[in-house]
Every structure is written in structure tokens, then in C-alpha cells.
C-alpha atoms as a PDB file:
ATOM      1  CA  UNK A   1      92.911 114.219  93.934  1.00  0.00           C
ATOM      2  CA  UNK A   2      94.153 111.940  97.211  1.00  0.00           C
ATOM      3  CA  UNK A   3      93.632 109.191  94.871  1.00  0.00           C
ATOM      4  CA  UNK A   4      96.021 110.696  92.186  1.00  0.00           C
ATOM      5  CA  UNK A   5      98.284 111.496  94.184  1.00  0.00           C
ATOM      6  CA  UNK A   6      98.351 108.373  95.674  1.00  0.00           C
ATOM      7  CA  UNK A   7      98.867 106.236  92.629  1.00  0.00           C
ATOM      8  CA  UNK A   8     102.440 106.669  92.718  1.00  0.00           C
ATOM      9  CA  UNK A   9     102.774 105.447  96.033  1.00  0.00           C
ATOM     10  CA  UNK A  10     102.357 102.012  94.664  1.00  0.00           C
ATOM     11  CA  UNK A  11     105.057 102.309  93.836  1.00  0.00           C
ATOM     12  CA  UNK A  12     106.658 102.481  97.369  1.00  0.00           C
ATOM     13  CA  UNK A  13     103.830 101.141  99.476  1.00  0.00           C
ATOM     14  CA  UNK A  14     102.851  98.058  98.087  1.00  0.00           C
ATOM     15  CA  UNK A  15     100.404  97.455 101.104  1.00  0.00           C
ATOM     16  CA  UNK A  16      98.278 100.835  99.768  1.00  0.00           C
ATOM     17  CA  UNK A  17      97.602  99.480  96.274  1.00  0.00           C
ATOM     18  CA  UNK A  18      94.003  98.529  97.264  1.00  0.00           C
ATOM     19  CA  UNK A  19      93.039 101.573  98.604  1.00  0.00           C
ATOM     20  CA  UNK A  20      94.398 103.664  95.807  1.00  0.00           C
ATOM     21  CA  UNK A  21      93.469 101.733  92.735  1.00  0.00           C
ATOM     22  CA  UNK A  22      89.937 101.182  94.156  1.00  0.00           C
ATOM     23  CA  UNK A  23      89.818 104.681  95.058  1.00  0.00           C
ATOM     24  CA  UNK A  24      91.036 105.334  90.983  1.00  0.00           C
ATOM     25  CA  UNK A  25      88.584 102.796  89.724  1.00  0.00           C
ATOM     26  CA  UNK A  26      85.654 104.504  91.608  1.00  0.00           C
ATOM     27  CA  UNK A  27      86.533 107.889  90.405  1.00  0.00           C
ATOM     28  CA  UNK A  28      86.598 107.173  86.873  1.00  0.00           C
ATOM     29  CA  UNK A  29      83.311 105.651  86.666  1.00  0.00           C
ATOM     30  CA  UNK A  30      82.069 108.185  88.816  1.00  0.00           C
ATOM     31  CA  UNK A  31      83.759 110.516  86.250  1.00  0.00           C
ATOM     32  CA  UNK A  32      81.910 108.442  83.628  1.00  0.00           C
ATOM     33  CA  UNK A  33      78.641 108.287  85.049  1.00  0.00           C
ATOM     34  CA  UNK A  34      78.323 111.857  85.877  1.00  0.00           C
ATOM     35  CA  UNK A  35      80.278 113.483  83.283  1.00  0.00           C
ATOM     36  CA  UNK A  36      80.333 111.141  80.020  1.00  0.00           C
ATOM     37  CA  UNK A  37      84.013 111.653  80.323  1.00  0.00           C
ATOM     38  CA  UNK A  38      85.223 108.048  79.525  1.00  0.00           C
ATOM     39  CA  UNK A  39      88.332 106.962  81.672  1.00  0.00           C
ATOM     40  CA  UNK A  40      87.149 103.259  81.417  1.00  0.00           C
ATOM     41  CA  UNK A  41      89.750 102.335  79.604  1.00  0.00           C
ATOM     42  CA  UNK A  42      91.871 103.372  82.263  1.00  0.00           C
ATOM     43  CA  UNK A  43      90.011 100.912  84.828  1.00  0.00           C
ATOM     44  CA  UNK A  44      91.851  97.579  82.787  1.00  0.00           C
ATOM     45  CA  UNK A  45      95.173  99.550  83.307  1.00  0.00           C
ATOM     46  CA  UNK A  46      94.480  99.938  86.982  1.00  0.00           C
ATOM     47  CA  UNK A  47      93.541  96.560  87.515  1.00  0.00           C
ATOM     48  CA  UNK A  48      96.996  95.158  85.858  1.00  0.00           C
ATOM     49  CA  UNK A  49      98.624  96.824  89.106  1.00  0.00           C
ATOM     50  CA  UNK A  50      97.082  94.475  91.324  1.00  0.00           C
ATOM     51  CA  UNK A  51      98.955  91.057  92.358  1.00  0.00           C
ATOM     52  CA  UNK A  52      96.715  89.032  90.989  1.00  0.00           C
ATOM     53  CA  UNK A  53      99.099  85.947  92.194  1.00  0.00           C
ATOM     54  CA  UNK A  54      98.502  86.625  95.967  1.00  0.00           C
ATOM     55  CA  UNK A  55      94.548  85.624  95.925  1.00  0.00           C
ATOM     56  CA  UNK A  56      95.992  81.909  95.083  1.00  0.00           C
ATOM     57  CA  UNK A  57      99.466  81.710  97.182  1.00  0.00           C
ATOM     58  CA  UNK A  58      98.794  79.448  99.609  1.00  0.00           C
ATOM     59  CA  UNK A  59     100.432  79.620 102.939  1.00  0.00           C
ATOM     60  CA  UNK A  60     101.162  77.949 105.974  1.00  0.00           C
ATOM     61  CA  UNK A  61      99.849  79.361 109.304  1.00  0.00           C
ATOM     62  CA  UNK A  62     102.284  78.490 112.459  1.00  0.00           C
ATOM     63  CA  UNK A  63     100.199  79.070 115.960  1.00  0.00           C
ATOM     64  CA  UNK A  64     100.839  77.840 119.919  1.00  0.00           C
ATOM     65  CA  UNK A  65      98.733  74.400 119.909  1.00  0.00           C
ATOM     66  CA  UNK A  66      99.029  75.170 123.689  1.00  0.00           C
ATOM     67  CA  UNK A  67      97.151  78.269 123.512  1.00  0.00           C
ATOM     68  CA  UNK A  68      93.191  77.664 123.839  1.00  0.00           C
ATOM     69  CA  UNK A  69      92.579  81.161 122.559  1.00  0.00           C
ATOM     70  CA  UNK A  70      94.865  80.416 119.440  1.00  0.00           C
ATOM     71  CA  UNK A  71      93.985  77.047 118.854  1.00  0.00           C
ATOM     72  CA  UNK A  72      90.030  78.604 119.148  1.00  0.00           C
ATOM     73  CA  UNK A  73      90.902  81.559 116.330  1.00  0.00           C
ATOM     74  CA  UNK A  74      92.572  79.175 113.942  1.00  0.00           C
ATOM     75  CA  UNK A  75      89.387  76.861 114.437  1.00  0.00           C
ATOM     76  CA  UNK A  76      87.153  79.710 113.084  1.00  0.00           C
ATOM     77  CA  UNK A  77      89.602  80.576 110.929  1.00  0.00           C
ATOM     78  CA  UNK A  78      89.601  76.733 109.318  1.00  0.00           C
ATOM     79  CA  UNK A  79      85.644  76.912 109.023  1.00  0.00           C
ATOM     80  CA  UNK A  80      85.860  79.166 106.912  1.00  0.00           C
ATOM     81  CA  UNK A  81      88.767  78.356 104.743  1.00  0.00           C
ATOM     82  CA  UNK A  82      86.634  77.333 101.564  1.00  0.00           C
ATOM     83  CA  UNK A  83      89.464  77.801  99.046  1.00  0.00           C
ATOM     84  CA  UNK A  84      91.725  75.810 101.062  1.00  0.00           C
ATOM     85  CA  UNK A  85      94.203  78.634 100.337  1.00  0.00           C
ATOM     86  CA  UNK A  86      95.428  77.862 104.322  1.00  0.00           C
ATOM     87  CA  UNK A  87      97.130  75.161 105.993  1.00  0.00           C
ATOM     88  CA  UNK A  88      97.677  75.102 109.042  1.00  0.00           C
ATOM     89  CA  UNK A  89     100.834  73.707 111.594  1.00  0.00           C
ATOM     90  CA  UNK A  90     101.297  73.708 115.552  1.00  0.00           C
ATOM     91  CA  UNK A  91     104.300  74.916 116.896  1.00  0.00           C
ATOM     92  CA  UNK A  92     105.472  72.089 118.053  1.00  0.00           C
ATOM     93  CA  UNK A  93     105.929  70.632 114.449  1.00  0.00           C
ATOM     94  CA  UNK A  94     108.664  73.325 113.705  1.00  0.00           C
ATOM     95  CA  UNK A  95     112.262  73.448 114.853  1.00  0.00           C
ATOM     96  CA  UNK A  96     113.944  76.743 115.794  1.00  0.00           C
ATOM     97  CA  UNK A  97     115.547  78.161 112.668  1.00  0.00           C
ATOM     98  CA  UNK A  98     113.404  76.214 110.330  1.00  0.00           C
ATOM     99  CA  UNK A  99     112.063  77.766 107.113  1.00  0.00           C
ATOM    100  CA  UNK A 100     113.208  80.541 108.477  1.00  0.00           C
ATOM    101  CA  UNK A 101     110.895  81.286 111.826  1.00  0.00           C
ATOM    102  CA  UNK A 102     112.078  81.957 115.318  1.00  0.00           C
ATOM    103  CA  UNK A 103     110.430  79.730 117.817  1.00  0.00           C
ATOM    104  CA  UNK A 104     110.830  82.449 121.049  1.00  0.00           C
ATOM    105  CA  UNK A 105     108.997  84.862 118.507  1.00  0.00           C
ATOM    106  CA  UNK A 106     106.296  82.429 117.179  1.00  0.00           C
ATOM    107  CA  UNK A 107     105.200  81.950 121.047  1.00  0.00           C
ATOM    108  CA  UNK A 108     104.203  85.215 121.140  1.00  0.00           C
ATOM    109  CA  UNK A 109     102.841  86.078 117.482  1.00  0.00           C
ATOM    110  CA  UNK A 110     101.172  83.716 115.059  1.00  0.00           C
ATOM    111  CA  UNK A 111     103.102  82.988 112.199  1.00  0.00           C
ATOM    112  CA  UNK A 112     102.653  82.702 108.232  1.00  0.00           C
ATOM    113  CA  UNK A 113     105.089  81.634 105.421  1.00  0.00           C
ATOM    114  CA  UNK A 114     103.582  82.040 101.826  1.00  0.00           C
ATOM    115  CA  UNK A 115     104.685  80.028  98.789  1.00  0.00           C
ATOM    116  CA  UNK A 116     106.848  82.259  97.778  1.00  0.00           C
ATOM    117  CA  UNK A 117     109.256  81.900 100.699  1.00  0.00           C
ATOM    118  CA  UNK A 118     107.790  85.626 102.177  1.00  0.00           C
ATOM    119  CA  UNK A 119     107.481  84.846 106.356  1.00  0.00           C
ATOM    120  CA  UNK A 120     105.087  87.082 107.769  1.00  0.00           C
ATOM    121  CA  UNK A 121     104.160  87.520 111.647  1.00  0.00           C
ATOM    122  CA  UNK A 122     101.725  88.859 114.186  1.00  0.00           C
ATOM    123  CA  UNK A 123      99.137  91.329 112.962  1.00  0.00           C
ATOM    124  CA  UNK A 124     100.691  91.192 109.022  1.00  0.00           C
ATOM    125  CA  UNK A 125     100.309  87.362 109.214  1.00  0.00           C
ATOM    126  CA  UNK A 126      96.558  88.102 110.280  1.00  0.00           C
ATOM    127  CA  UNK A 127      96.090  90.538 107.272  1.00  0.00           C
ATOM    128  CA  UNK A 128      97.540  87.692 104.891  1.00  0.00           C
ATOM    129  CA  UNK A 129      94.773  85.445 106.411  1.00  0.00           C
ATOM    130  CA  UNK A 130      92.308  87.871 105.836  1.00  0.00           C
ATOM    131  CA  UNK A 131      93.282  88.254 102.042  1.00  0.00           C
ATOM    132  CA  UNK A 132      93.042  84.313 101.179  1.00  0.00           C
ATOM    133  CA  UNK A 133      89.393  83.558 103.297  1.00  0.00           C
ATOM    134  CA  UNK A 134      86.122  85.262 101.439  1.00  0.00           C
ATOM    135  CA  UNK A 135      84.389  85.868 104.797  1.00  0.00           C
ATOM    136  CA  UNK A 136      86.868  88.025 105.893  1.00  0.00           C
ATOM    137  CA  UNK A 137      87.784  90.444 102.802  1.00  0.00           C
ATOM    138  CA  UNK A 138      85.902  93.250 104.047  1.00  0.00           C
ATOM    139  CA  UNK A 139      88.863  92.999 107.201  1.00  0.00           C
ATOM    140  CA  UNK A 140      91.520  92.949 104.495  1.00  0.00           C
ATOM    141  CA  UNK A 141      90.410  95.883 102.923  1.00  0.00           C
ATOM    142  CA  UNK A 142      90.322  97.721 105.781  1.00  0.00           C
ATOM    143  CA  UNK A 143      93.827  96.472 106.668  1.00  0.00           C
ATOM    144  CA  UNK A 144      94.749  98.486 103.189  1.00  0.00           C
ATOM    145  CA  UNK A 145      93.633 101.853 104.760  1.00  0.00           C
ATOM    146  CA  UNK A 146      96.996 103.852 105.083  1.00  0.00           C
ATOM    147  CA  UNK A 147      97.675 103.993 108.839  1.00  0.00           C
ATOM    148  CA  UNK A 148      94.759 101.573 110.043  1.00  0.00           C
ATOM    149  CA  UNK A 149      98.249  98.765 110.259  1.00  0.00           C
ATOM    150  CA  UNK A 150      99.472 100.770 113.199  1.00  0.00           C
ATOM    151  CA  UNK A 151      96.002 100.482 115.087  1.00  0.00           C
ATOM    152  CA  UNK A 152      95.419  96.879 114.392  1.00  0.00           C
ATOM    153  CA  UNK A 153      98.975  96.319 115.620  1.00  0.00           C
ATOM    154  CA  UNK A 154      98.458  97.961 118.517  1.00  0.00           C
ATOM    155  CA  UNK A 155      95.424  95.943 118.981  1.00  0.00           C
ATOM    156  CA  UNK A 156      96.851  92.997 118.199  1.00  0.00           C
ATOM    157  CA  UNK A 157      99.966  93.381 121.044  1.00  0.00           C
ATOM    158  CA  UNK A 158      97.047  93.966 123.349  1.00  0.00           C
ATOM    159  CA  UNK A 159      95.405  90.871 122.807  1.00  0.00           C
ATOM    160  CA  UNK A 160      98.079  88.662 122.778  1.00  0.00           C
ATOM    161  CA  UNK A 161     100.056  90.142 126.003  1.00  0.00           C
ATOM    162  CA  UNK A 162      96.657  89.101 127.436  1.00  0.00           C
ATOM    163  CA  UNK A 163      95.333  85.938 125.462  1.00  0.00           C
ATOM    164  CA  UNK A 164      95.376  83.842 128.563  1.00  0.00           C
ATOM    165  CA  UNK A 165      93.109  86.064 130.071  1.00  0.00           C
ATOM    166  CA  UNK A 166      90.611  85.025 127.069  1.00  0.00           C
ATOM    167  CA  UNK A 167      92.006  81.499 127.596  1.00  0.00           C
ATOM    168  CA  UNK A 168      90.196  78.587 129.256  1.00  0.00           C
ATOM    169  CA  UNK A 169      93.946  77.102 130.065  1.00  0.00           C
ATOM    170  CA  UNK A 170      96.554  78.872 131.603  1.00  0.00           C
ATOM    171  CA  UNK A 171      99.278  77.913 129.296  1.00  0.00           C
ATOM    172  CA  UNK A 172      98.809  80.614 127.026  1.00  0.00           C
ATOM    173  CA  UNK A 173     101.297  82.842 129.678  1.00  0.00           C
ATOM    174  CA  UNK A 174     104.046  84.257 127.794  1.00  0.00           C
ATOM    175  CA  UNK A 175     107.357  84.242 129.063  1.00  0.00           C
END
């Protein structure tokens, strides 16, 4: 019934469409399964409401070359970046204003501009990164969880207000 419910909310909440057309697609061949009532048809009409497009957008990640716990994540980040969906840019390669991005702002939170022009920061720039590398899909699905944005944004503050205490340099202060 959530899952009903929910459906129109994609509608609205673009971020939820995961959650609820998963949640849709696993009812209906639960329904199926357990019931012989056949919704399976449905399941191709739920799967046209997904952005297809997004899983091959590829986007540019901005992050604080200065930063040894930044420069460490993007370093995982690039191992496992099979699709080559990422590329990725320090800092100091972009001017203030440029494509869009505020410098002041990309010292503090790790930036991402898609294809498409769409600029995206902090933890939402993370979830992006999570949708385009394999490895980390099971992240980005959680990220599609109504309400679990808020904790990973709080998280995320909390790390980087103190990323130069998981820093090797001492650069990684923020101003």
C-alpha cells in the first residue's frame, strides 16, 4: 500500500523513484508468485519511469587537490571507476564562477557537474558518484530511501568540518 501510494510521488520527488518503483516491481511479482494474479505487464510500465539516461551521463568530479583525505577518496573512487562514467578535476583547474561552481563553496564540499549542465555538491554530488560506479550501487540505493538524504548529510558535514583530522597534511583546514 506505501508503495501505491508512493507512486505518485514520482511525480514530485524524483530522488524516490527507486525506492517506489522497486518497491512496485517487487509487489507485483510477489502478487504473481503467490497469487497467479498477473501484474507483469505492469513491471515494463514501471520500468519506463526510470531515467534510463542517468546510468551513462558522465560527469565531472571537482575536489581540494590539497586535501589528503579528498585526494585519498577520489583515489578509491578512480579504482573503481570501470565505466569511466567519472572524470575527475582539482580545484585548482577551475576559476571562480566557471561552469557555474563557487570556489569558497567547492573548498568545503566536493563538487559534480553532469553532462547535462545539472551542478551538484556535497553529499548529492556523492550520491551521483555512487549511481555511475558498480561497486557502490548498493550505497545509491540506499541514498533513494526517503529521509536517509538528511542522515548522510548530516554525516557528510561531520566529516568534512573534520577531514583534516583524517588528513595526513594539515591543509585540509577550512576557513
Amino acid at each position: 500500500l506505501i508503495g501505491e501510494i508512493g507512486m505518485i510521488s514520482i511525480l514530485f520527488f524524483p530522488r524516490g523513484r527507486l525506492f517506489f518503483i522497486s518497491s512496485m516491481i517487487i509487489l507485483h511479482t510477489i502478487s504473481y508468485l503467490s497469487m497467479g494474479i498477473n501484474f507483469m505487464g505492469s513491471i515494463i510500465i514501471l520500468l519506463l519511469c526510470f531515467d534510463i539516461n542517468a546510468l551513462f551521463r558522465k560527469s565531472i568530479v571537482y575536489y581540494d587537490q590539497d586535501c589528503g583525505f579528498c585526494t585519498k577518496s577520489i583515489n578509491i573512487i578512480k579504482s573503481w571507476n570501470y565505466f569511466n562514467l567519472l572524470s575527475f578535476q582539482p580545484l585548482n583547474s577551475l576559476r571562480d564562477g566557471e561552469k557555474g561552481f563557487s570556489i569558497s563553496r567547492l573548498k568545503k564540499e566536493i563538487g559534480l557537474i553532469e553532462e547535462n549542465g545539472d551542478i551538484y555538491y556535497g553529499t548529492y554530488a556523492f550520491e551521483k558518484i555512487f549511481e555511475k560506479v558498480p561497486v557502490f550501487y548498493p550505497i545509491a540505493i540506499l541514498y533513494k530511501i526517503p529521509l536517509v538524504i538528511y542522515v548522510a548529510d548530516f554525516i557528510y558535514d561531520k566529516i568534512a568540518k573534520n577531514r583534516y583530522l583524517l588528513s595526513d597534511t594539515e591543509s585540509c583546514k577550512i576557513e
